[in-house]
C-alpha atoms as a PDB file:
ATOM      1  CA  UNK A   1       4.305  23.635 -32.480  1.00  0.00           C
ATOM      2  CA  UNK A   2       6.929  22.648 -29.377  1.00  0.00           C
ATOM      3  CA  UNK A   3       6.603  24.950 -26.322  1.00  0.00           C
ATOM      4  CA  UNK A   4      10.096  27.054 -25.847  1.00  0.00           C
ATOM      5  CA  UNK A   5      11.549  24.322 -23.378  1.00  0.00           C
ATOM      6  CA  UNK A   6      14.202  26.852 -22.669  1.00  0.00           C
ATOM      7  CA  UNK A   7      11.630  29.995 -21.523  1.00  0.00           C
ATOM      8  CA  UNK A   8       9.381  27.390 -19.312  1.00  0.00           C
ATOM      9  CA  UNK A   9      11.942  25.937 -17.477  1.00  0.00           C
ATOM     10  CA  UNK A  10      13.098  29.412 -16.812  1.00  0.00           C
ATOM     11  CA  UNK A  11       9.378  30.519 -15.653  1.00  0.00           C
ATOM     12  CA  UNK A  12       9.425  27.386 -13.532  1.00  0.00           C
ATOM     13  CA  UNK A  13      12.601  27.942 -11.492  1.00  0.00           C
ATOM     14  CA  UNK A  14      11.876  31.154 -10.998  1.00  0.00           C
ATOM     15  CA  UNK A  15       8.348  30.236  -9.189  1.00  0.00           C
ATOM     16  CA  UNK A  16      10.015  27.225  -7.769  1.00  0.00           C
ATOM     17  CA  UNK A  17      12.402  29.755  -5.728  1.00  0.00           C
ATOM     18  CA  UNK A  18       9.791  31.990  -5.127  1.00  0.00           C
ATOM     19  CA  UNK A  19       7.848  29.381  -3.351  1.00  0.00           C
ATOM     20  CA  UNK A  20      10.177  27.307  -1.862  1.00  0.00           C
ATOM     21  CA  UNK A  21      13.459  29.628  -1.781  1.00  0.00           C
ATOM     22  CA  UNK A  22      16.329  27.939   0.074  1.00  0.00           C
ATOM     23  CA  UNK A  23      15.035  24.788   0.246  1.00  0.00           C
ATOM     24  CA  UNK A  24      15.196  23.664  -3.505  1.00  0.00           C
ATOM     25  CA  UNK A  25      17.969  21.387  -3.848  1.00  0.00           C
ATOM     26  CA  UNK A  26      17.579  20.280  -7.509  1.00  0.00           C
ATOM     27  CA  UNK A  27      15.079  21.472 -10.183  1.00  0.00           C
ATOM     28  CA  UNK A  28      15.503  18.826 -13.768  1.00  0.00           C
ATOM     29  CA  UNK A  29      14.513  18.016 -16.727  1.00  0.00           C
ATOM     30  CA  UNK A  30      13.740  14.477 -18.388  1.00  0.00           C
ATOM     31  CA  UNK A  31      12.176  12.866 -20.871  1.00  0.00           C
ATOM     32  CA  UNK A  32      11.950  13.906 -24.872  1.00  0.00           C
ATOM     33  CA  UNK A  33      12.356  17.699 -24.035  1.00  0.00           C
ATOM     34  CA  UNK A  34      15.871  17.021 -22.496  1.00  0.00           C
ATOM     35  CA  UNK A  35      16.714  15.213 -25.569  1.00  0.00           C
ATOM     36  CA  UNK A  36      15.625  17.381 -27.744  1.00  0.00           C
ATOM     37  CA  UNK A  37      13.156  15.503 -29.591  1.00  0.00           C
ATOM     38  CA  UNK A  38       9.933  16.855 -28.009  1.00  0.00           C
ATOM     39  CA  UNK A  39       6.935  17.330 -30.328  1.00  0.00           C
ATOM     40  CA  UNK A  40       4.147  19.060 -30.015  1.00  0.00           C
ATOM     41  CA  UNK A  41       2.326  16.200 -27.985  1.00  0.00           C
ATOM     42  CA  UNK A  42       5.087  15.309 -25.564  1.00  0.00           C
ATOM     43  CA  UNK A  43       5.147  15.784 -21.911  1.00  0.00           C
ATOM     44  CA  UNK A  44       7.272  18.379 -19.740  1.00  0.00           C
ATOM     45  CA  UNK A  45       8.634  15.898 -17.263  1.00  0.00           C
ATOM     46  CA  UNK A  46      10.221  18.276 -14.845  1.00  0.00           C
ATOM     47  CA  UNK A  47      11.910  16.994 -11.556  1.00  0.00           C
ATOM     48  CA  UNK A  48      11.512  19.350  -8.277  1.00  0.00           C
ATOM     49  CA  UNK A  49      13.897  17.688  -5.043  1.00  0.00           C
ATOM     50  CA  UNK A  50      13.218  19.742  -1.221  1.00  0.00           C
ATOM     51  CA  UNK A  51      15.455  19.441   1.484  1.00  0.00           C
ATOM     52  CA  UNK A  52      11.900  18.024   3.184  1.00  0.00           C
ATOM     53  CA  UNK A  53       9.101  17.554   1.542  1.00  0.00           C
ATOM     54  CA  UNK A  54       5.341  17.358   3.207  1.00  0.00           C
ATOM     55  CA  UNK A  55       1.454  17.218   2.133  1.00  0.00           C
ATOM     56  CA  UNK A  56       1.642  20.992   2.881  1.00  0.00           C
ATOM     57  CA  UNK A  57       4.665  21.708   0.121  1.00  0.00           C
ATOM     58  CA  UNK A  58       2.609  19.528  -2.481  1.00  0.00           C
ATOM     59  CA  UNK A  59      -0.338  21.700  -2.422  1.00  0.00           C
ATOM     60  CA  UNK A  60       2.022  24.469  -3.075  1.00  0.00           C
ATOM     61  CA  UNK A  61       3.677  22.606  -5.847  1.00  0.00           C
ATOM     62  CA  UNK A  62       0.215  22.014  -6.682  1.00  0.00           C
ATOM     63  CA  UNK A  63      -0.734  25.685  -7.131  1.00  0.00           C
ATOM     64  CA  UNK A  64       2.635  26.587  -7.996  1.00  0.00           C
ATOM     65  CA  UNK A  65       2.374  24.376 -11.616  1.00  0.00           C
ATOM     66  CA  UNK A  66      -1.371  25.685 -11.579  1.00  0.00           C
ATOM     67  CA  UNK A  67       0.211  29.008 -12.441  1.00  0.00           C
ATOM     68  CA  UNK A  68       2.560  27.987 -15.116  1.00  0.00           C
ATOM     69  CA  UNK A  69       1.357  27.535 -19.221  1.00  0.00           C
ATOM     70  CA  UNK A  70       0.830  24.100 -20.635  1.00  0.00           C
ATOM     71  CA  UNK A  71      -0.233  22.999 -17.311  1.00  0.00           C
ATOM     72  CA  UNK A  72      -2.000  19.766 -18.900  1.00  0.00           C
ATOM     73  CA  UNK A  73       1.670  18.239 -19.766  1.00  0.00           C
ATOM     74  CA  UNK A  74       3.233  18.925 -17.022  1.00  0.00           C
ATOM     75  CA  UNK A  75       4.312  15.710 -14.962  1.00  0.00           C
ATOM     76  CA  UNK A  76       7.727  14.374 -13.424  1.00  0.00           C
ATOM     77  CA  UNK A  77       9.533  14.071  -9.831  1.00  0.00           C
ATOM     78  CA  UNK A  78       9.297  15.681  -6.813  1.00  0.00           C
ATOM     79  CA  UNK A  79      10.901  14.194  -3.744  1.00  0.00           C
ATOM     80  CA  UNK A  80      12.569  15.210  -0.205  1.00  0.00           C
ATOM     81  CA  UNK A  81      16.400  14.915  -0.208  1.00  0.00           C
ATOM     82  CA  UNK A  82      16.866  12.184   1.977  1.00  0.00           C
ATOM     83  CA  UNK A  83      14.249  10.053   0.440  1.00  0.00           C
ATOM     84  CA  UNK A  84      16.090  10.457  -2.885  1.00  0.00           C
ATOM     85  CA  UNK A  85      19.670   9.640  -1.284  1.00  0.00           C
ATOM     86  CA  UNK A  86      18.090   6.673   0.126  1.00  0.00           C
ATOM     87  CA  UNK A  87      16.238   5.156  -2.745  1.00  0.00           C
ATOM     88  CA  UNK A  88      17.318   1.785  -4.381  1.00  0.00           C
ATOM     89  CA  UNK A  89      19.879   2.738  -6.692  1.00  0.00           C
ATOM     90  CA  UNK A  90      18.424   0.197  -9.567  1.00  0.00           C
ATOM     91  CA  UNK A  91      15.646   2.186  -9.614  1.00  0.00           C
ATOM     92  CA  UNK A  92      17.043   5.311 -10.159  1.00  0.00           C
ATOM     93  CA  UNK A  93      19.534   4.208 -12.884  1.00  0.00           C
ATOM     94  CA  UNK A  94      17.216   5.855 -15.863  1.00  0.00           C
ATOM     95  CA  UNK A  95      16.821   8.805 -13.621  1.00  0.00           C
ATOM     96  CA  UNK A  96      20.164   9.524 -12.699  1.00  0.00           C
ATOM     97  CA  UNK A  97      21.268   9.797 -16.496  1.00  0.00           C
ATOM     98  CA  UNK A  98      18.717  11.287 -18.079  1.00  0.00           C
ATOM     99  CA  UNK A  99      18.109  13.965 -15.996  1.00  0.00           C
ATOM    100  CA  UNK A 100      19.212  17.206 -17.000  1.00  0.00           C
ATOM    101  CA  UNK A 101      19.977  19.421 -14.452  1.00  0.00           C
ATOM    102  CA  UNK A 102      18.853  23.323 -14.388  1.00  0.00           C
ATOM    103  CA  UNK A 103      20.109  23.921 -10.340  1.00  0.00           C
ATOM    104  CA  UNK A 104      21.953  22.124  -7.967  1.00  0.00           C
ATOM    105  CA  UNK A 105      23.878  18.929  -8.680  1.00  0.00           C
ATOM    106  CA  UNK A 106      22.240  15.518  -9.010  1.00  0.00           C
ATOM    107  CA  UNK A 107      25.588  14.458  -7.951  1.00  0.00           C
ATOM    108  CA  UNK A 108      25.489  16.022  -4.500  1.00  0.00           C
ATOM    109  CA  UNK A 109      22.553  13.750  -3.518  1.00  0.00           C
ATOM    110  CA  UNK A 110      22.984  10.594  -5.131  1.00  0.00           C
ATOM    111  CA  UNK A 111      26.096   8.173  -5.206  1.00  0.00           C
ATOM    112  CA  UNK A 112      27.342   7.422  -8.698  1.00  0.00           C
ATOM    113  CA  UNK A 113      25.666   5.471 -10.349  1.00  0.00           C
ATOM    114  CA  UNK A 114      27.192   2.142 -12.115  1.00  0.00           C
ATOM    115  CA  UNK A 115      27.543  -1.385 -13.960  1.00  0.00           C
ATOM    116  CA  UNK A 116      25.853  -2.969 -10.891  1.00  0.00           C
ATOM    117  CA  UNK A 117      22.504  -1.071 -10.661  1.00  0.00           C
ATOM    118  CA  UNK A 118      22.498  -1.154 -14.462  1.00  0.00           C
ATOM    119  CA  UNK A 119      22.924  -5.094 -14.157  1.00  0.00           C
ATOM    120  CA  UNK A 120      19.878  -4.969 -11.340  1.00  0.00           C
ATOM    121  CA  UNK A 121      17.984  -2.230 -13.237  1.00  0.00           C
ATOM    122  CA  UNK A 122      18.140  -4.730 -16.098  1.00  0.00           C
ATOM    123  CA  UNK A 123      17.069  -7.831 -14.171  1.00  0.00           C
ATOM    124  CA  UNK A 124      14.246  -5.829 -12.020  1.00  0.00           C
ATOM    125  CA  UNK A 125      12.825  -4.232 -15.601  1.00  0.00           C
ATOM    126  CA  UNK A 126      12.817  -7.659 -16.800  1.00  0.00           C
ATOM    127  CA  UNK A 127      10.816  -9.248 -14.374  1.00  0.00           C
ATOM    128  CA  UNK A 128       8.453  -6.414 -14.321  1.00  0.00           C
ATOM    129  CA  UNK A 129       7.910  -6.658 -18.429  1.00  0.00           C
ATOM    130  CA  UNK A 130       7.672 -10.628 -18.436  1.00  0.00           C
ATOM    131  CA  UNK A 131       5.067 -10.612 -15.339  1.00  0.00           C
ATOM    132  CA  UNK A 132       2.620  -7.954 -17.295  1.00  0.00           C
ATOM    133  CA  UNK A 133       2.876  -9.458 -20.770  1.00  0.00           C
ATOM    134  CA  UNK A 134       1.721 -12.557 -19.608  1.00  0.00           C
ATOM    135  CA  UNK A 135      -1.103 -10.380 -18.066  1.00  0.00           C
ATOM    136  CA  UNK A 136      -2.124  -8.439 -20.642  1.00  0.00           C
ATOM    137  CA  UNK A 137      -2.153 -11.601 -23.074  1.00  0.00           C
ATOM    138  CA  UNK A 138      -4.230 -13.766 -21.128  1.00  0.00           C
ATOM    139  CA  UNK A 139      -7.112 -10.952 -19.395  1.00  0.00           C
ATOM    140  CA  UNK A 140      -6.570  -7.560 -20.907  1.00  0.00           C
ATOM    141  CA  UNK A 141      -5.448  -7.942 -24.603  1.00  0.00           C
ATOM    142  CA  UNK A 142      -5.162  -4.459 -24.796  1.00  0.00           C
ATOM    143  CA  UNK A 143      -2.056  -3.044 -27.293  1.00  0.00           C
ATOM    144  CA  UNK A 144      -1.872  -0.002 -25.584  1.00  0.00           C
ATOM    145  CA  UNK A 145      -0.225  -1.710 -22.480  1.00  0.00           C
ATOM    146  CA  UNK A 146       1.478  -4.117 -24.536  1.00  0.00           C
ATOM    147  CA  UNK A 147       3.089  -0.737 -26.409  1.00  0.00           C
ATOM    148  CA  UNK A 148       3.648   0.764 -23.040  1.00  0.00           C
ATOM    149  CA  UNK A 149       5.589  -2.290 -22.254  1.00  0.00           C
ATOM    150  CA  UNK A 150       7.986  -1.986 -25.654  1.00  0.00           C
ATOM    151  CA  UNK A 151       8.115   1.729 -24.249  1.00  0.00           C
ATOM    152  CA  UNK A 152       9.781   0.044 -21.085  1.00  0.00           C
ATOM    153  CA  UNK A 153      12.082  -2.298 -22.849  1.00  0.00           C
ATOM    154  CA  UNK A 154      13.541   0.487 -24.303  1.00  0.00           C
ATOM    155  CA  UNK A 155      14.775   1.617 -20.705  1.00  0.00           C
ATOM    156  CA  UNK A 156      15.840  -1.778 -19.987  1.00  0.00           C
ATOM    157  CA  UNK A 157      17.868  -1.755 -23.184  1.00  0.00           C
ATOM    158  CA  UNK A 158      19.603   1.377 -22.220  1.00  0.00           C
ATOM    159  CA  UNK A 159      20.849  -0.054 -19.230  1.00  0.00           C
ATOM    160  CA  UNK A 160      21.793  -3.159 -20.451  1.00  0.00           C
ATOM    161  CA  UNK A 161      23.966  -1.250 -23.333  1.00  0.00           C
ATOM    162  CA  UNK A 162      25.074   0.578 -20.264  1.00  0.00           C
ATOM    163  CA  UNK A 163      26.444  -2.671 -18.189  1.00  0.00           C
ATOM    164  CA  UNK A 164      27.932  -4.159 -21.415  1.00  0.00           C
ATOM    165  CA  UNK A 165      29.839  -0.898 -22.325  1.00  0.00           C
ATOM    166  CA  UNK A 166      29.857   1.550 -20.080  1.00  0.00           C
ATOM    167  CA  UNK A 167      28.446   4.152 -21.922  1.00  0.00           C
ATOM    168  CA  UNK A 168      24.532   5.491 -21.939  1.00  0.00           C
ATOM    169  CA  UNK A 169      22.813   6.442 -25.065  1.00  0.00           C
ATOM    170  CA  UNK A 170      20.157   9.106 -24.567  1.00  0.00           C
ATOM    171  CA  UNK A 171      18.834   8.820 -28.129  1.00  0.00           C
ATOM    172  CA  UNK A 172      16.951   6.174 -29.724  1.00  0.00           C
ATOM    173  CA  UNK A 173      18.261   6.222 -33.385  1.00  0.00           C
ATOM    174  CA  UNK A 174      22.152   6.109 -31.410  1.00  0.00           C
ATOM    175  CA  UNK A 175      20.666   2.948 -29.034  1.00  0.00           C
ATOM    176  CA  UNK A 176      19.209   1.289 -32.612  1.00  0.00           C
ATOM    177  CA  UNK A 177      22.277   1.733 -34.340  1.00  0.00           C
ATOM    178  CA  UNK A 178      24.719   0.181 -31.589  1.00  0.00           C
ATOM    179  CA  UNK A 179      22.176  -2.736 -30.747  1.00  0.00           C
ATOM    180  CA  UNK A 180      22.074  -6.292 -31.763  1.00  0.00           C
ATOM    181  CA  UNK A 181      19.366  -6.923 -34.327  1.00  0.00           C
ATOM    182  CA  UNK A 182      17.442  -9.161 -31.339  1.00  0.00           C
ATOM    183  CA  UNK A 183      17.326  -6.080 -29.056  1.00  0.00           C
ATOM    184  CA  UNK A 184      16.469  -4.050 -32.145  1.00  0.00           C
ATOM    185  CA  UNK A 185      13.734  -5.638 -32.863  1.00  0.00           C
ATOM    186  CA  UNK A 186      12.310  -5.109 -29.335  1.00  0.00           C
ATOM    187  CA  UNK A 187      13.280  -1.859 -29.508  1.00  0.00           C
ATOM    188  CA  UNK A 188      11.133  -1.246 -33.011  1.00  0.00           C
ATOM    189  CA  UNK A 189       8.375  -3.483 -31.219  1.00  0.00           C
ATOM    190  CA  UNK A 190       6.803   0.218 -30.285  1.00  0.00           C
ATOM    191  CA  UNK A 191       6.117   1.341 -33.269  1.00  0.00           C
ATOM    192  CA  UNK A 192       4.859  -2.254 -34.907  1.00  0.00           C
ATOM    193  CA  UNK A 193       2.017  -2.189 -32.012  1.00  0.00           C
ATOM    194  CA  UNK A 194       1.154   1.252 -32.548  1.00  0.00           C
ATOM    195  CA  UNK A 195       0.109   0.540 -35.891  1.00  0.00           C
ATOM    196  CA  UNK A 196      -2.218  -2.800 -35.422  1.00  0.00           C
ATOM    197  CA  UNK A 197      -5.671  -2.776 -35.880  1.00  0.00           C
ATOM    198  CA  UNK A 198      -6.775  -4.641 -32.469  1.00  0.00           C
ATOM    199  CA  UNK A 199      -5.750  -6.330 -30.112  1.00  0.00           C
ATOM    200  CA  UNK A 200      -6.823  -9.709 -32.111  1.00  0.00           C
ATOM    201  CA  UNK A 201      -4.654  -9.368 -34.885  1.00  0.00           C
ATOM    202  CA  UNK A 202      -2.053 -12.368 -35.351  1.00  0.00           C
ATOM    203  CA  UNK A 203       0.604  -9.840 -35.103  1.00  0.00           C
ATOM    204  CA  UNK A 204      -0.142  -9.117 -31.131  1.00  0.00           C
ATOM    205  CA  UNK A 205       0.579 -12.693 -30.649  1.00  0.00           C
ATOM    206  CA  UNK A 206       3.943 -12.417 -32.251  1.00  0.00           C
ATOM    207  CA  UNK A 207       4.672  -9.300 -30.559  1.00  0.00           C
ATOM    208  CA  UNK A 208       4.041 -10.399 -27.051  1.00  0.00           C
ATOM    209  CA  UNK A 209       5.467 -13.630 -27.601  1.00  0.00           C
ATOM    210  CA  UNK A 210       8.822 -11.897 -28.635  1.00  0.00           C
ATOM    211  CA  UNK A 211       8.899  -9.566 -25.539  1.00  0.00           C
ATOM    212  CA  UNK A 212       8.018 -12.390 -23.473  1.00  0.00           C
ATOM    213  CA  UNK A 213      10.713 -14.775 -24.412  1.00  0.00           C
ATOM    214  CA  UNK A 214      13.104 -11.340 -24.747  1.00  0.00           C
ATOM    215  CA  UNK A 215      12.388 -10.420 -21.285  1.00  0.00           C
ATOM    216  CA  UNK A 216      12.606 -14.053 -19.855  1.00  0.00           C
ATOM    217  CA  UNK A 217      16.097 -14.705 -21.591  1.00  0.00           C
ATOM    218  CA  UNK A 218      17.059 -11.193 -19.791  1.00  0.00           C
ATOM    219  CA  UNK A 219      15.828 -12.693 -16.449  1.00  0.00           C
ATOM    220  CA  UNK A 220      18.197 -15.601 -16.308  1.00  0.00           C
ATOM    221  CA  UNK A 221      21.210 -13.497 -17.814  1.00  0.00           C
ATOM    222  CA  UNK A 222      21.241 -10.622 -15.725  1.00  0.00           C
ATOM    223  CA  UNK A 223      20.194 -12.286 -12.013  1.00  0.00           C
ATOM    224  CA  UNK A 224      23.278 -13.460 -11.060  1.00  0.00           C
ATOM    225  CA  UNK A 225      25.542 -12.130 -13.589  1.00  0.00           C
ATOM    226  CA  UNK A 226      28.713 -10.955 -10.993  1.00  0.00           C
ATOM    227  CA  UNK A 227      30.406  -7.235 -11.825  1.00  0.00           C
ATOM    228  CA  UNK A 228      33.648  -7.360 -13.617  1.00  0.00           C
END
């Protein structure tokens, strides 16, 4: 059985005022809950932004989540203002769309963002998935990383759809159903690893092979593409 999204959040921001009171600039919601496609196993990635934020405020945050039910799935963001406003905007791209915000205005921190951190969110992701499947193939061999790594192409696909359209698709089936079958096939990759035996089976070759050439094909396509 889900947890009431709707009654936690409410239970959060009202100990997230208590404790912190003026200085909450933003209190969020990512992640599968946002969507709407939480099950009963799914995190509650919650995002908490202070005008400051010290050691001191995240022992309070500490004992402030420490309070709240379902503590075990509880992760997400917390982050002083200005670090936020100043953080590379590439970075931020999955954040800044698929958070859903409960107070304040993601807007009033952050600049929009557009087709050129999608373009560098896409070439950045890239690099990062191509260096650790090469990784995990040759010292690990562990399908658990390689599935968290199809878990991360699926980002990267969002923001690619995003720089070739303009438009961002929170949900997978919509992102499946508007993709080319090449990027579909990453984007099932998830699933297929999920379901192998070990990390020995033929299979694991093919699917690391496939996100390996996907992500190095992204690489070269996206690092010096110029915004139209």
């Amino acid at each position: 059985m889900t947890i009431d999204i709707n009654l936690w959040m409410d239970a959060f921001t009202q100990l997230a005022n208590q404790t912190f009171g003026s200085r909450v600039r933003l209190i969020g919601l990512q992640g599968s809950y946002a969507r709407g496609e939480a099950s009963e196993h799914s995190d509650i990635d919650v995002v908490l932004v202070l005008n400051t934020l010290s050691s001191s405020d995240l022992e309070q945050y500490r004992a402030m989540l420490d309070r709240l039910p379902h503590r075990q799935l509880v992760c997400g963001f917390i982050s002083g203002e200005k670090e936020l406003s100043l953080w590379e905007t590439s970075d931020l791209f999955q954040f800044y769309y698929d958070t859903k915000a409960i107070q304040g205005d993601l807007d009033q921190i952050l600049p929009p963002i557009g087709k050129e951190d999608a373009r560098r969110a896409v070439w950045s992701g890239a690099c990062g998935i191509y260096h650790a499947v090469c990784h995990n193939f040759v010292h690990e061999r562990d399908k658990t990383i390689l599935e968290s790594l199809f878990k991360s192409a699926s980002f990267v696909l969002q923001a690619k759809y995003f720089y070739e359209t303009g438009r961002y698709l929170h949900h997978k089936f919509d992102l499946a159903d508007a993709l080319c079958p090449q990027d579909q096939e990453i984007l099932a990759g998830r699933d297929k690893i999920h379901n192998l035996s070990d990390s020995g089976d033929h299979e694991f070759f093919v699917l690391s092979d496939c996100l390996m050439q996907w992500s190095s094909k992204l690489i070269g396509d996206f690092s010096l593409v110029p915004c139209k």
